[in-house]
C-alpha atoms as a PDB file:
ATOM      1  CA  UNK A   1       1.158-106.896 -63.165  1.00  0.00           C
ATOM      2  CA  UNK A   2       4.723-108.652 -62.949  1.00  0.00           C
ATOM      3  CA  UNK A   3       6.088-108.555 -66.062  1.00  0.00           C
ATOM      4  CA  UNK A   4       6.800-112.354 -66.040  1.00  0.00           C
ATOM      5  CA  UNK A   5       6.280-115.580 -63.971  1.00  0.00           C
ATOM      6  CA  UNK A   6       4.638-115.473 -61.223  1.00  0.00           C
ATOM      7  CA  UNK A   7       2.046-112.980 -62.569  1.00  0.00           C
ATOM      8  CA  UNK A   8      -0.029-110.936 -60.435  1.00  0.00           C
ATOM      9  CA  UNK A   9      -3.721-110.192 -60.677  1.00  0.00           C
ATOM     10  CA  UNK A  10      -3.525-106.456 -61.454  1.00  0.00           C
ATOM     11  CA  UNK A  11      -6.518-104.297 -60.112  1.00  0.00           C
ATOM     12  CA  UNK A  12      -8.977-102.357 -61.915  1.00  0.00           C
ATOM     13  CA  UNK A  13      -8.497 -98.696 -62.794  1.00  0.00           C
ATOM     14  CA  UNK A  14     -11.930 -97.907 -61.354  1.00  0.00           C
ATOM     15  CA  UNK A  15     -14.588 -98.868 -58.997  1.00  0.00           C
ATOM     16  CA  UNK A  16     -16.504-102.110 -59.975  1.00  0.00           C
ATOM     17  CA  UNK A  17     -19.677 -99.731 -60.003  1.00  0.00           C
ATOM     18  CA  UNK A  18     -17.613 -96.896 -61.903  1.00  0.00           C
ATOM     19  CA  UNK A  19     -19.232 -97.862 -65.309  1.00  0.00           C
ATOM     20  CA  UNK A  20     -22.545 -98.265 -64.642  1.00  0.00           C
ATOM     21  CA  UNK A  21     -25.351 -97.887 -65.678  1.00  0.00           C
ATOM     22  CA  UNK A  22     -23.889 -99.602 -68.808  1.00  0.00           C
ATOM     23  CA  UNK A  23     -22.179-102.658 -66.691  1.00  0.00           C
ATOM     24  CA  UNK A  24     -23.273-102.845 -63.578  1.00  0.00           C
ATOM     25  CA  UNK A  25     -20.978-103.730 -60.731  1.00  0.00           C
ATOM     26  CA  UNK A  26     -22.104-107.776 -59.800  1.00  0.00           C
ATOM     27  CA  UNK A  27     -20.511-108.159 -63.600  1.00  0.00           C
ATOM     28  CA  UNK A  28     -17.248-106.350 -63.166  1.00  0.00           C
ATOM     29  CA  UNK A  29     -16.499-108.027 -59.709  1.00  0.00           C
ATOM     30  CA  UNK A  30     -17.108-111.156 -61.420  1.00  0.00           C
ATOM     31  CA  UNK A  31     -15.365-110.938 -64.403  1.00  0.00           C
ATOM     32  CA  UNK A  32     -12.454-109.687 -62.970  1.00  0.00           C
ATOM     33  CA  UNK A  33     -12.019-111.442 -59.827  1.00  0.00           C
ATOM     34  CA  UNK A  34     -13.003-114.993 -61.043  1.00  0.00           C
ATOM     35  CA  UNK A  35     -12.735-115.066 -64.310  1.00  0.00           C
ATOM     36  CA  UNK A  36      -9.228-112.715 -64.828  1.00  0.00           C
ATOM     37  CA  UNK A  37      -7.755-114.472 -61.676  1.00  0.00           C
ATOM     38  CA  UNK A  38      -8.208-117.651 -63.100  1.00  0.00           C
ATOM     39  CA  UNK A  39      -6.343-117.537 -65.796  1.00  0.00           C
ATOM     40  CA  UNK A  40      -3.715-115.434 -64.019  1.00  0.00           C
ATOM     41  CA  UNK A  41      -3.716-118.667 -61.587  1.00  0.00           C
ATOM     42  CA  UNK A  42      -3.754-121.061 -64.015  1.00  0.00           C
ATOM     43  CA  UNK A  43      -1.306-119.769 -66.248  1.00  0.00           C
ATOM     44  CA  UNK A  44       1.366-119.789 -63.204  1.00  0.00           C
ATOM     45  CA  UNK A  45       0.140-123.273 -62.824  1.00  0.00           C
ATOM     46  CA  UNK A  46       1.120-124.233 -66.089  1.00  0.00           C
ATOM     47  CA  UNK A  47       4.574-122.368 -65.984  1.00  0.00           C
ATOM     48  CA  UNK A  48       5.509-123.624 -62.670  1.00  0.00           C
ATOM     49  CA  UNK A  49       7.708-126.732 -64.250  1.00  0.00           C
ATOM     50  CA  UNK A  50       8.446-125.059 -67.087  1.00  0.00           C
ATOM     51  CA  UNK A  51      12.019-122.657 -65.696  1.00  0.00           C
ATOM     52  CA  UNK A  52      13.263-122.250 -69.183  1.00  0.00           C
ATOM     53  CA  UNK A  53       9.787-120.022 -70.279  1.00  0.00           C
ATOM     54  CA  UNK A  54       9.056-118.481 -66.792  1.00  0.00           C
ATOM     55  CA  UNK A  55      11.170-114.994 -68.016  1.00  0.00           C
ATOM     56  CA  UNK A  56       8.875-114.629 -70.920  1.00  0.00           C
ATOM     57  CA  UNK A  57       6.415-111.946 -70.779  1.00  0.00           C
ATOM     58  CA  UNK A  58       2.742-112.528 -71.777  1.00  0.00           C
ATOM     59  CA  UNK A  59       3.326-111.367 -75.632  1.00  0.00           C
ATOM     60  CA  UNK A  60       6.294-113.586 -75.613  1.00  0.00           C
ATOM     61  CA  UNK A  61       4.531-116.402 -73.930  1.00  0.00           C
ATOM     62  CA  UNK A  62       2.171-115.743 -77.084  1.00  0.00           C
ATOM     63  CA  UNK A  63       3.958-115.379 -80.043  1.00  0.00           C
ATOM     64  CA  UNK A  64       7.741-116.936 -78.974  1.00  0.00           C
ATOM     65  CA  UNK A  65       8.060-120.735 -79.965  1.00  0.00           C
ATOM     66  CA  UNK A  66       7.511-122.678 -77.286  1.00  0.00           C
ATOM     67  CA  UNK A  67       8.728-126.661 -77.154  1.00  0.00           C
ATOM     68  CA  UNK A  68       6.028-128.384 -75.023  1.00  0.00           C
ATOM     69  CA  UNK A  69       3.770-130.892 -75.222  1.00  0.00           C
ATOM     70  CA  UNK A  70       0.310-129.993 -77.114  1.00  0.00           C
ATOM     71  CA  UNK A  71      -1.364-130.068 -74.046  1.00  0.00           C
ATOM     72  CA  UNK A  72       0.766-127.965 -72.124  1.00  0.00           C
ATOM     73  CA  UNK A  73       1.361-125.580 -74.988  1.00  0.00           C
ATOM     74  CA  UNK A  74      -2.339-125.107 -75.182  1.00  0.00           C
ATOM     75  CA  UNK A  75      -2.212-124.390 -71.638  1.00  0.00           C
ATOM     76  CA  UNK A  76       0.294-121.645 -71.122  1.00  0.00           C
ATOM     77  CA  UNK A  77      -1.478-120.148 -74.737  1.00  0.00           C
ATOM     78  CA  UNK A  78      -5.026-120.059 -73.764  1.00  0.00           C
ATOM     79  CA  UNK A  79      -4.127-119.092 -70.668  1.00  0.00           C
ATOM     80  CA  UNK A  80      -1.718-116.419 -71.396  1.00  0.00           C
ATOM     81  CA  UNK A  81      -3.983-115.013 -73.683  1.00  0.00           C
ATOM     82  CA  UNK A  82      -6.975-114.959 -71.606  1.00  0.00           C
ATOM     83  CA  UNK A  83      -4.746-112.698 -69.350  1.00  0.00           C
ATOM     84  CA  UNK A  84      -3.516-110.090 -72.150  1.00  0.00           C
ATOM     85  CA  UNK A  85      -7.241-109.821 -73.438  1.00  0.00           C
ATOM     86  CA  UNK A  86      -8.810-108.971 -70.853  1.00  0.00           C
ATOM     87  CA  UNK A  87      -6.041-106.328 -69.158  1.00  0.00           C
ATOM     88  CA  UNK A  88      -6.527-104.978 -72.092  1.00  0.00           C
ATOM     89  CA  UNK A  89      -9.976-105.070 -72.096  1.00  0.00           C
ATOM     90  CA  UNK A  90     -10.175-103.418 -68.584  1.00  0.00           C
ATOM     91  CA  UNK A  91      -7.865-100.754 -69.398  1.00  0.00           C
ATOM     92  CA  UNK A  92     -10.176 -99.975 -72.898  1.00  0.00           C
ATOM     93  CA  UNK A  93     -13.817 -98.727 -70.906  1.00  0.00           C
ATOM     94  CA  UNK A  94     -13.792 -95.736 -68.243  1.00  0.00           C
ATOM     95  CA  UNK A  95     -16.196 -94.392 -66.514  1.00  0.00           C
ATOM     96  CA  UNK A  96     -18.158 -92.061 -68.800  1.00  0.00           C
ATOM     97  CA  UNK A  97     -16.272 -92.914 -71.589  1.00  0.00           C
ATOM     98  CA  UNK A  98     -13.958 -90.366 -73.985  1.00  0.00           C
ATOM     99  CA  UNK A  99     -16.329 -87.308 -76.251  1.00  0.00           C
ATOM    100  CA  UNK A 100     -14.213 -89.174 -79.190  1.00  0.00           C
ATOM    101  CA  UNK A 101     -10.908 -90.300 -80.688  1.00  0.00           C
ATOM    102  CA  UNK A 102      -8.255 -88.267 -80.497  1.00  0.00           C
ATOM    103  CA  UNK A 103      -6.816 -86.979 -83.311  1.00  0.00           C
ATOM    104  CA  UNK A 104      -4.477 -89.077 -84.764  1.00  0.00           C
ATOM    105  CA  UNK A 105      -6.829 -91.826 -83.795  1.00  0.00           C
ATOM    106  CA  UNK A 106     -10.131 -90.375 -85.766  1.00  0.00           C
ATOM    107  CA  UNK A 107      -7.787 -89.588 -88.700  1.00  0.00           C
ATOM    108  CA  UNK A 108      -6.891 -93.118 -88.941  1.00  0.00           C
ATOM    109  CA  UNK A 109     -10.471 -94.480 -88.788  1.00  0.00           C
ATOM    110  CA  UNK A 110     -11.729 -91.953 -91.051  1.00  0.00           C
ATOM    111  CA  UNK A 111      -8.658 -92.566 -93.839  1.00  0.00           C
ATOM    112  CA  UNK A 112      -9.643 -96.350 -92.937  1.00  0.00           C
ATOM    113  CA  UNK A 113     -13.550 -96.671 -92.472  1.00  0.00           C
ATOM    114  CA  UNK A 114     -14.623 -93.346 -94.251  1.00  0.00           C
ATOM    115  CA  UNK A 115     -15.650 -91.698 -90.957  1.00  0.00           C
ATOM    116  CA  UNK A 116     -16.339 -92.579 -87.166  1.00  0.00           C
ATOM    117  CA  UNK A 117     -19.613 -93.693 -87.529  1.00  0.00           C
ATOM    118  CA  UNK A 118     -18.921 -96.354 -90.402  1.00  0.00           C
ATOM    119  CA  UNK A 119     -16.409 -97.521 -88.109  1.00  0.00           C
ATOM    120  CA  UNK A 120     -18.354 -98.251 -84.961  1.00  0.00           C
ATOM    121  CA  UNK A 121     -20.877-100.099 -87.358  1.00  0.00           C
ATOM    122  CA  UNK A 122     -18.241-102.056 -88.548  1.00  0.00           C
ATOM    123  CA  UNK A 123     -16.702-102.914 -85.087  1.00  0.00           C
ATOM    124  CA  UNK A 124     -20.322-103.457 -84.062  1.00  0.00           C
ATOM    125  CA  UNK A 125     -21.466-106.077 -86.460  1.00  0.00           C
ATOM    126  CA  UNK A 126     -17.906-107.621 -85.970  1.00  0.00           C
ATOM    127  CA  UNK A 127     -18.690-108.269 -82.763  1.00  0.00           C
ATOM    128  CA  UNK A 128     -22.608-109.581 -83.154  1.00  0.00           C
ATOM    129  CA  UNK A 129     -20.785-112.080 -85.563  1.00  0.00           C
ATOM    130  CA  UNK A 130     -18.508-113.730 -83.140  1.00  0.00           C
ATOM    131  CA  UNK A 131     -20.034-116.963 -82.729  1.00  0.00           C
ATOM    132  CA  UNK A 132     -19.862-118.136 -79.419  1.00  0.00           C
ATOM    133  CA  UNK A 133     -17.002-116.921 -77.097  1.00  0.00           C
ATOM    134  CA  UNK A 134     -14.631-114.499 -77.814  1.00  0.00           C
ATOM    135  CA  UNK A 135     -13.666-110.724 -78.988  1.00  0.00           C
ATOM    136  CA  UNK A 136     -13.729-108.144 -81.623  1.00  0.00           C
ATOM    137  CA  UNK A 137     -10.764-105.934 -82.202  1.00  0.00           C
ATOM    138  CA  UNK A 138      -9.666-103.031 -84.133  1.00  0.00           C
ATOM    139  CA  UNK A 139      -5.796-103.860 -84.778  1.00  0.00           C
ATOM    140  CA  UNK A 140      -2.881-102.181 -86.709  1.00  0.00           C
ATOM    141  CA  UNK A 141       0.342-103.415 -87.976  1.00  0.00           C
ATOM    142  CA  UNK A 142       3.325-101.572 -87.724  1.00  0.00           C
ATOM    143  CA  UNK A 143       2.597 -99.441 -90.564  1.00  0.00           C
ATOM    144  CA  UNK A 144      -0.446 -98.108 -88.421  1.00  0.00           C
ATOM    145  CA  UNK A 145      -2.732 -99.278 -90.969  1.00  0.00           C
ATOM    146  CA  UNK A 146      -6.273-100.243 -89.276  1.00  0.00           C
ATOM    147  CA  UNK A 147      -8.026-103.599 -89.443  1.00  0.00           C
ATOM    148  CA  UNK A 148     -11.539-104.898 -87.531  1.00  0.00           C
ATOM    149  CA  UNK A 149     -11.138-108.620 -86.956  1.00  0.00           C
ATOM    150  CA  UNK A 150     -12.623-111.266 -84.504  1.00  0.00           C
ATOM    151  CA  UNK A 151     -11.226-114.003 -82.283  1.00  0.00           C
ATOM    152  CA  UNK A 152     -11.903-116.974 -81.239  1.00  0.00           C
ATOM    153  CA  UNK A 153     -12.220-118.156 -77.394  1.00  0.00           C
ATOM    154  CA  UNK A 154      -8.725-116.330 -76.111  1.00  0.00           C
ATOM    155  CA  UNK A 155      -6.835-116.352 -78.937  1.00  0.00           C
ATOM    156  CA  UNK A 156      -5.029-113.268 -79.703  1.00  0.00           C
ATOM    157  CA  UNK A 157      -4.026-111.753 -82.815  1.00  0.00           C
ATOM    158  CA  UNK A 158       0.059-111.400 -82.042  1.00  0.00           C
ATOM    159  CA  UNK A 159       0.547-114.257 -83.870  1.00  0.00           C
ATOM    160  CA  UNK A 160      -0.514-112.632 -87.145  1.00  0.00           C
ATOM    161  CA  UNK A 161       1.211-109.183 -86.448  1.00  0.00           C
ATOM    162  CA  UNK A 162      -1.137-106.903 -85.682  1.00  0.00           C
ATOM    163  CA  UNK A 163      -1.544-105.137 -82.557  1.00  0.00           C
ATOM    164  CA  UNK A 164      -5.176-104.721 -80.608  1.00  0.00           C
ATOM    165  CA  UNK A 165      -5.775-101.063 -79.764  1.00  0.00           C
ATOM    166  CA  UNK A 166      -9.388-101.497 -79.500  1.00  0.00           C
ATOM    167  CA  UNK A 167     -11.094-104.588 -78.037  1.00  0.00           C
ATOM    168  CA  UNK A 168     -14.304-105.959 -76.546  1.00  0.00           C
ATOM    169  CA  UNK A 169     -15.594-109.216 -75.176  1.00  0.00           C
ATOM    170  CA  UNK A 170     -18.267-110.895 -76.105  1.00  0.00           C
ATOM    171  CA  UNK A 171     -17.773-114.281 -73.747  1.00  0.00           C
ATOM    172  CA  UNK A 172     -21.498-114.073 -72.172  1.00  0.00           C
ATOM    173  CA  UNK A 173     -19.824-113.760 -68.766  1.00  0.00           C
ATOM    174  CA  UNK A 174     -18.861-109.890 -69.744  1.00  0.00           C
ATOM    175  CA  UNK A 175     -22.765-108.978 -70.150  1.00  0.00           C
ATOM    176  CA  UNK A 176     -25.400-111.706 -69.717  1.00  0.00           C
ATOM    177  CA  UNK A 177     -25.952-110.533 -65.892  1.00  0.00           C
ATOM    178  CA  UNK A 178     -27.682-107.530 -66.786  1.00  0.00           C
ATOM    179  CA  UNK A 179     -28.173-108.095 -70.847  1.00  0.00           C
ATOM    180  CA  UNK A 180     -29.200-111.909 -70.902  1.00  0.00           C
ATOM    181  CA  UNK A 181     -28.999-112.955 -74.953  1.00  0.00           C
ATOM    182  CA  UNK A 182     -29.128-109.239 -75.934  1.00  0.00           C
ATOM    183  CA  UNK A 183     -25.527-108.926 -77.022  1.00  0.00           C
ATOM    184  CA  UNK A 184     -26.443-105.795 -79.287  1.00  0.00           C
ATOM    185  CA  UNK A 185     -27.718-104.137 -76.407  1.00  0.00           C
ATOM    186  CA  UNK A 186     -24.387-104.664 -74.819  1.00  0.00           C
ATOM    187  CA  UNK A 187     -22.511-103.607 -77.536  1.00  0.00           C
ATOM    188  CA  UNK A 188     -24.477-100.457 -78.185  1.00  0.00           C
ATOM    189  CA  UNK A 189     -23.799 -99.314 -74.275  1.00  0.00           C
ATOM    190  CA  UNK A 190     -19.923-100.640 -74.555  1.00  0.00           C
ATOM    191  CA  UNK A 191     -19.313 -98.174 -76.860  1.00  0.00           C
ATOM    192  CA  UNK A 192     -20.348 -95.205 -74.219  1.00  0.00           C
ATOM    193  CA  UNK A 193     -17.593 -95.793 -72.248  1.00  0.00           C
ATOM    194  CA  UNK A 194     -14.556 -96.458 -74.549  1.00  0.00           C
ATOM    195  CA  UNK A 195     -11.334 -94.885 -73.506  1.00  0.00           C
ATOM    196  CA  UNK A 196     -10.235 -93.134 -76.683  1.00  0.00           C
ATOM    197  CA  UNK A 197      -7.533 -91.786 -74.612  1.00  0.00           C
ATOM    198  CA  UNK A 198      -5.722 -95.484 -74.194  1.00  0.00           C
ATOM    199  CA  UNK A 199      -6.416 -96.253 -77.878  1.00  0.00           C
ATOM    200  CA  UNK A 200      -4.570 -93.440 -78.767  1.00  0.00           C
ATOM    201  CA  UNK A 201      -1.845 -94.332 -76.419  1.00  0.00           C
ATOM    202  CA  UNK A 202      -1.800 -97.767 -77.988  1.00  0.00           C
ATOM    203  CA  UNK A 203      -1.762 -96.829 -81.819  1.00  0.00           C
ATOM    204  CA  UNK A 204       0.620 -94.194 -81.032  1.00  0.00           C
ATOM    205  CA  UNK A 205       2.818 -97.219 -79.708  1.00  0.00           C
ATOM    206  CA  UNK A 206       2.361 -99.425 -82.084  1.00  0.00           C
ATOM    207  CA  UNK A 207       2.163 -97.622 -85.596  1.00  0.00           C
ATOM    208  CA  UNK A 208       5.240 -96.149 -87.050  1.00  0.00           C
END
């Protein structure tokens, strides 16, 4: 993806039928070449008057101080954010999944959560509590102390600091195809395919 203005759909790092049987293909074609390129579209849209803000990358975009008018501003935000959660939500599931965390990783969620298992309830039930739309996270701050949290819609949680390094969706779009209203389900079969290795990556670039 370009780094700024105009930004670029960026492709999957699998097969749309690499993670199945837990999604199946119909739902990753969808949700990322509908749903993903519509917010990349319509968040170029929304720049395209704007010169002054078209350098800013997607974090910056998110967290920098924009001066527009509400209804622009909650444009280029929901937008901008619906692009950042769900790159990173693409680049958080591979096919078959990781065994487990890698080190540093488990050490953290065991220090955290008291072992892996408490954790993945906690993440879990996180999720199930969403109401409506939108995506449970495990974060850290720059400390590299852990947090589970949910968000709203595309919201992200920049604003407050703390940087996702775990994340799934729960906008009925990422499962109903093949789960209908059984977001458990969904949840229980996400967690087969997590890429420990790119969590690691990210809490290893984010906590000090």
């Amino acid at each position: 993806m370009y780094e700024h203005y105009k930004f670029q759909l960026e492709p999957l790092p699998y097969n749309y039928d690499a993670l199945e049987p837990w999604i199946d293909s119909q739902t990753m074609m969808l949700h990322h070449d509908r749903h993903l390129r519509a917010y990349v579209e319509n968040l170029n849209a929304a720049l395209e008057g704007y010169v002054q803000y078209q350098g800013l990358t997607l974090q910056q975009l998110l967290v920098y101080p924009l001066n527009l008018p509400p209804k622009e501003l909650s444009k280029v935000r929901n937008n901008a954010g619906g692009v950042l959660n769900h790159q990173l939500y693409f680049t958080m599931m591979r096919p078959g999944g990781s065994s487990s965390p890698c080190p540093r990783t488990r050490s953290a969620l065991e220090r955290t959560f008291g072992s892996l298992e408490a954790f993945q309830d906690i993440f879990i039930q996180t999720a199930l509590g969403q109401f409506g739309s939108g995506y449970a996270w495990l974060v850290c701050d720059p400390q590299g102390r852990l947090k589970v949290l949910p968000t709203a819609n595309q919201d992200t949680t920049l604003p407050m600091n703390l940087y996702p390094i775990l994340g799934v969706d729960v906008w009925e779009h990422a499962y109903y195809l093949k789960y209908k209203n059984k977001r458990a389900d969904y949840l229980e079969s996400w967690m087969q395919i997590v890429n420990w290795d790119v969590v690691e990556r990210y809490y290893n670039a984010y906590a000090k």
